[in-house]
Protein backbone atom coordinates (compact mmCIF):
# COMPACT_ATOMS: atom_id res chain seq x y z
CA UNK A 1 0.00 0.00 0.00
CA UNK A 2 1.32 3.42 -0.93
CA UNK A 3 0.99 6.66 1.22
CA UNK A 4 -1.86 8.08 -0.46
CA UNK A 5 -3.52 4.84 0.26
CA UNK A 6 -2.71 4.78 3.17
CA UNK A 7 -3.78 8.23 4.10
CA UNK A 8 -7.01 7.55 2.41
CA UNK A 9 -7.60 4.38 4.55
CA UNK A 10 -6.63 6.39 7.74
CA UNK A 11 -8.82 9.46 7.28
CA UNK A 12 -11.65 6.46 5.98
CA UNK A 13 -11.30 4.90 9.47
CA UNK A 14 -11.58 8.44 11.44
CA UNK A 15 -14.71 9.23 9.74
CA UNK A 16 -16.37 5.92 10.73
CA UNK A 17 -14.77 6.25 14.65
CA UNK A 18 -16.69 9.87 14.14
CA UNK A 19 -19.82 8.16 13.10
CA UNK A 20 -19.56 5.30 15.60
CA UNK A 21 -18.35 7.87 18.69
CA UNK A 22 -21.69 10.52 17.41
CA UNK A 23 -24.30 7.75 17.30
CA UNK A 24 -23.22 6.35 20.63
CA UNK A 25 -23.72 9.51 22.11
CA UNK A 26 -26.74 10.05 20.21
CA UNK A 27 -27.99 6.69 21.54
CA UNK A 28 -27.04 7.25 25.46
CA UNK A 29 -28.55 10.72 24.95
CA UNK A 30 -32.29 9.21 23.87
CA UNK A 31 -32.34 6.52 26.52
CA UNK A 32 -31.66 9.11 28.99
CA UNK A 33 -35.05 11.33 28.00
CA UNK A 34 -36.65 7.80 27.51
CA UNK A 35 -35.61 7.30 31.12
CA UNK A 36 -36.65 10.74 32.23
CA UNK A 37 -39.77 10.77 30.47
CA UNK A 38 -40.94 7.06 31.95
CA UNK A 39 -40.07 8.08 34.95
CA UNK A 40 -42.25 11.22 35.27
CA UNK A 41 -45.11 9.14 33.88
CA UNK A 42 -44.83 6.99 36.39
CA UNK A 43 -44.05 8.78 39.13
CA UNK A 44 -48.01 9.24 40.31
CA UNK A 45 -47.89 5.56 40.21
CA UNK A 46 -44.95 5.16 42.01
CA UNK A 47 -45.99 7.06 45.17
CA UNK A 48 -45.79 5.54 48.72
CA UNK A 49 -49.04 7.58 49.94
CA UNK A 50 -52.07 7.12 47.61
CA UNK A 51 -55.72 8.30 47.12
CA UNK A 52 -57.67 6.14 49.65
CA UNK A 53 -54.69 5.35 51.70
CA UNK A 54 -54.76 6.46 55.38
CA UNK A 55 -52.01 9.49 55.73
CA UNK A 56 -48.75 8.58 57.91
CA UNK A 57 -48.79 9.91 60.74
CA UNK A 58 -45.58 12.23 61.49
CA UNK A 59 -44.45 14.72 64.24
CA UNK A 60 -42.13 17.91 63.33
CA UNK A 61 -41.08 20.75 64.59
CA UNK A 62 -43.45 23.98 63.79
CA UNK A 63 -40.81 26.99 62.92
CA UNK A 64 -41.38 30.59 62.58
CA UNK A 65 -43.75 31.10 65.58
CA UNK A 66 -42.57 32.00 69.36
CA UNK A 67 -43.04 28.88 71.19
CA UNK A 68 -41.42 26.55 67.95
CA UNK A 69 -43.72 23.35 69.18
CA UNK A 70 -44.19 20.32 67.68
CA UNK A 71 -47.32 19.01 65.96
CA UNK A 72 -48.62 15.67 64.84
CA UNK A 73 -50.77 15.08 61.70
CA UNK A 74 -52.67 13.05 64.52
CA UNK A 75 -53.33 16.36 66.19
CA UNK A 76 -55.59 17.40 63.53
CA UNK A 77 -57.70 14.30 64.00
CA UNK A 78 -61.54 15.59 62.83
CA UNK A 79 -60.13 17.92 60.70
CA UNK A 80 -60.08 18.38 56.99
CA UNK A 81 -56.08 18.68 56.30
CA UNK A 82 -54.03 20.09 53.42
CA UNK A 83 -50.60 18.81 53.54
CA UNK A 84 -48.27 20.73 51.32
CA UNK A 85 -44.82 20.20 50.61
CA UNK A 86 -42.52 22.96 49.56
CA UNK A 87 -39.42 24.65 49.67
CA UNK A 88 -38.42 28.50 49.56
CA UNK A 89 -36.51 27.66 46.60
CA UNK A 90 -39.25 26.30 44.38
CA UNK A 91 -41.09 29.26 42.38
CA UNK A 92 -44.09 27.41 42.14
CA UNK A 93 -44.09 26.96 45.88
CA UNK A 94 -43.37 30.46 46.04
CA UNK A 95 -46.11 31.54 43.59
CA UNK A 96 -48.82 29.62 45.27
CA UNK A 97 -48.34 30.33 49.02
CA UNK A 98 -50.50 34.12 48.44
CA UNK A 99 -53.35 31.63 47.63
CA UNK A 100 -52.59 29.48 50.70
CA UNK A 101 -52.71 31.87 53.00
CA UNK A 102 -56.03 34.31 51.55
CA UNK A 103 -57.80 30.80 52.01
CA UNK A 104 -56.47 29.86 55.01
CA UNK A 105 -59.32 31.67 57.45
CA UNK A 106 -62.03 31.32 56.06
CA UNK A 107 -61.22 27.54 55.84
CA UNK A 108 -59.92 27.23 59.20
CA UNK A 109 -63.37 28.45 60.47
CA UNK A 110 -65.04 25.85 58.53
CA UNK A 111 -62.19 22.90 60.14
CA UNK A 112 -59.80 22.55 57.72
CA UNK A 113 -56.38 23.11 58.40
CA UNK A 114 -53.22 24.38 56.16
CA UNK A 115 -49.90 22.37 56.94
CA UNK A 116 -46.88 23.61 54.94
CA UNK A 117 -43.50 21.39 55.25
CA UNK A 118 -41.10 22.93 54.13
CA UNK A 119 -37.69 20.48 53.35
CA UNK A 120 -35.14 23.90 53.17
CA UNK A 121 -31.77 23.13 55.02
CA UNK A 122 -32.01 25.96 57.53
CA UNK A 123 -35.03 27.70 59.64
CA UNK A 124 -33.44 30.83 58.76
CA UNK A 125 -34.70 31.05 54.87
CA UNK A 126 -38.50 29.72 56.27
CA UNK A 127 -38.59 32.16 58.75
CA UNK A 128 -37.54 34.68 56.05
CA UNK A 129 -40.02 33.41 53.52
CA UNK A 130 -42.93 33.28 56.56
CA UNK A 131 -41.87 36.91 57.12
CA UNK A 132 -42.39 37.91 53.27
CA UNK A 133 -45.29 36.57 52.33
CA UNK A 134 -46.61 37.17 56.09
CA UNK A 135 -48.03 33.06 56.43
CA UNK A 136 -50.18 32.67 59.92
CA UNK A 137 -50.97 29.07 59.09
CA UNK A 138 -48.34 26.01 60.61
CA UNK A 139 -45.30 25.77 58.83
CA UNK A 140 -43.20 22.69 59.99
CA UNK A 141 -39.44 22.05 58.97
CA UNK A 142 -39.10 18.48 57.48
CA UNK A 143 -34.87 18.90 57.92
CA UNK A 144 -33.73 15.22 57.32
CA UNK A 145 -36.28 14.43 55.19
CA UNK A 146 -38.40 11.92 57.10
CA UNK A 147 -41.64 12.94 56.12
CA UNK A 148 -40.58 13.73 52.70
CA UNK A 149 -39.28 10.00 52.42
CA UNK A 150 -42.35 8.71 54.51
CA UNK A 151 -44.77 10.45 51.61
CA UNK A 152 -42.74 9.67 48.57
CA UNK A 153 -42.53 13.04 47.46
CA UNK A 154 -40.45 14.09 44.11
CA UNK A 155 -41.94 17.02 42.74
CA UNK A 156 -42.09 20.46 44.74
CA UNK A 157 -44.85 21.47 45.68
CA UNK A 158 -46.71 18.23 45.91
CA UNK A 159 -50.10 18.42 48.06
CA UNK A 160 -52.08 15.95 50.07
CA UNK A 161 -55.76 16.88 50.87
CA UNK A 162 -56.84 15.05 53.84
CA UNK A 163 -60.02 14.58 55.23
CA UNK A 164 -61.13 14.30 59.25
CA UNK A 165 -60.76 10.85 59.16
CA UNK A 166 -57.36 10.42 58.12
CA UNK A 167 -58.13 9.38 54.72
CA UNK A 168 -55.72 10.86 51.54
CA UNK A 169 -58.81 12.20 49.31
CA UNK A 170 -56.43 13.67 46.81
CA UNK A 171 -52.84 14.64 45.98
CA UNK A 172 -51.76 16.49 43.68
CA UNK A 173 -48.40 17.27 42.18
CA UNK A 174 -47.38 20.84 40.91
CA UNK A 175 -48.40 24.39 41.25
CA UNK A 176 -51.83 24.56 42.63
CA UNK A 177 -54.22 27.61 41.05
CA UNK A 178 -56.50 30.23 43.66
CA UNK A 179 -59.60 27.74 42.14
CA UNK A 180 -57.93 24.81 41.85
CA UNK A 181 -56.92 24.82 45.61
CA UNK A 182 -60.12 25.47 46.75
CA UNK A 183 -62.33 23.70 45.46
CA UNK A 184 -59.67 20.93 47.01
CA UNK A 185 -60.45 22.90 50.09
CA UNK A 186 -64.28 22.43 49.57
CA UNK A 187 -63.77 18.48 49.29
CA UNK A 188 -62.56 18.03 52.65
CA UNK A 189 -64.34 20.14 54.79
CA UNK A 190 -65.75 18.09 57.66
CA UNK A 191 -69.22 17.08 57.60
């Protein structure tokens, strides 16, 4: 074989490495969105705490009031509960707290009760965020993740709506609208 053979064959076999090298890529690239994409899809079936399930019981520590207690879920026995879980972080959280808390009195009257767990690192960014947005209903700090684990939660915000009995009537996963999150409200209200 002569050199210009030669150099022919070589720059033949670096364009098929090239090809070879791109559609691996290409190939790891699609079964990673595959992967991503079957596992959002089945992420509502994959939860720990369903619709009809009874609601784990769980006791944290309630942050950004004076006394800094602790509450149970069991506390609120014979009330309608919404559960949320959120994080200062998450705009969505962020976006539909507002809508928490211009519900939150006129529901309490009627015995349902807001419960916001918040999974942030440090009580100083919740009590910051309480502050802001000026939040009167129980914020608890979820800091190792127990409850967060106990639920199964991925997505921030996720939402469990409760009703006096204990009972998970609905969860939902993602930013919750003014109408949206009441008529939740409206569902569990104790009769």
């Amino acid at each position: 074989m002569n050199k210009i053979e030669k150099a022919k064959q070589t720059k033949k076999n670096k364009k098929r490495n090239r090809l070879i090298f791109r559609s691996s890529i290409l190939i790891i690239l699609f079964a990673a969105l595959l992967f991503a994409v079957v596992s959002n899809l089945t992420a509502e079936e994959d939860a720990v705490v369903n619709i009809g399930d009874q609601a784990p019981n769980f006791q944290l520590k309630q942050v950004a009031t004076n006394n800094e207690t602790a509450m149970k879920l069991s506390d609120l026995e014979g009330k309608g509960v919404m559960l949320n879980f959120w994080a200062t972080y998450c705009e969505p959280c962020e976006r539909e707290m507002p809508y928490m808390e211009q519900l939150y009195p006129e529901y309490k009257e009627k015995g349902v009760e807001i419960v916001a767990v918040s999974v942030d690192a440090t009580e100083i960014v919740i009590d910051n965020f309480v502050d802001q947005y000026n939040l009167s209903f129980p914020i608890l700090h979820d800091k190792k993740s127990q409850v967060l684990d106990a639920y199964g939660i991925r997505p921030l915000p996720t939402t469990y709506f409760i009703d006096e009995n204990g009972v998970v009537v609905e969860r939902v996963l993602g930013e919750l609208t003014l109408e949206r999150l009441e008529g939740y409200l409206k569902q569990i209200e104790p009769k």
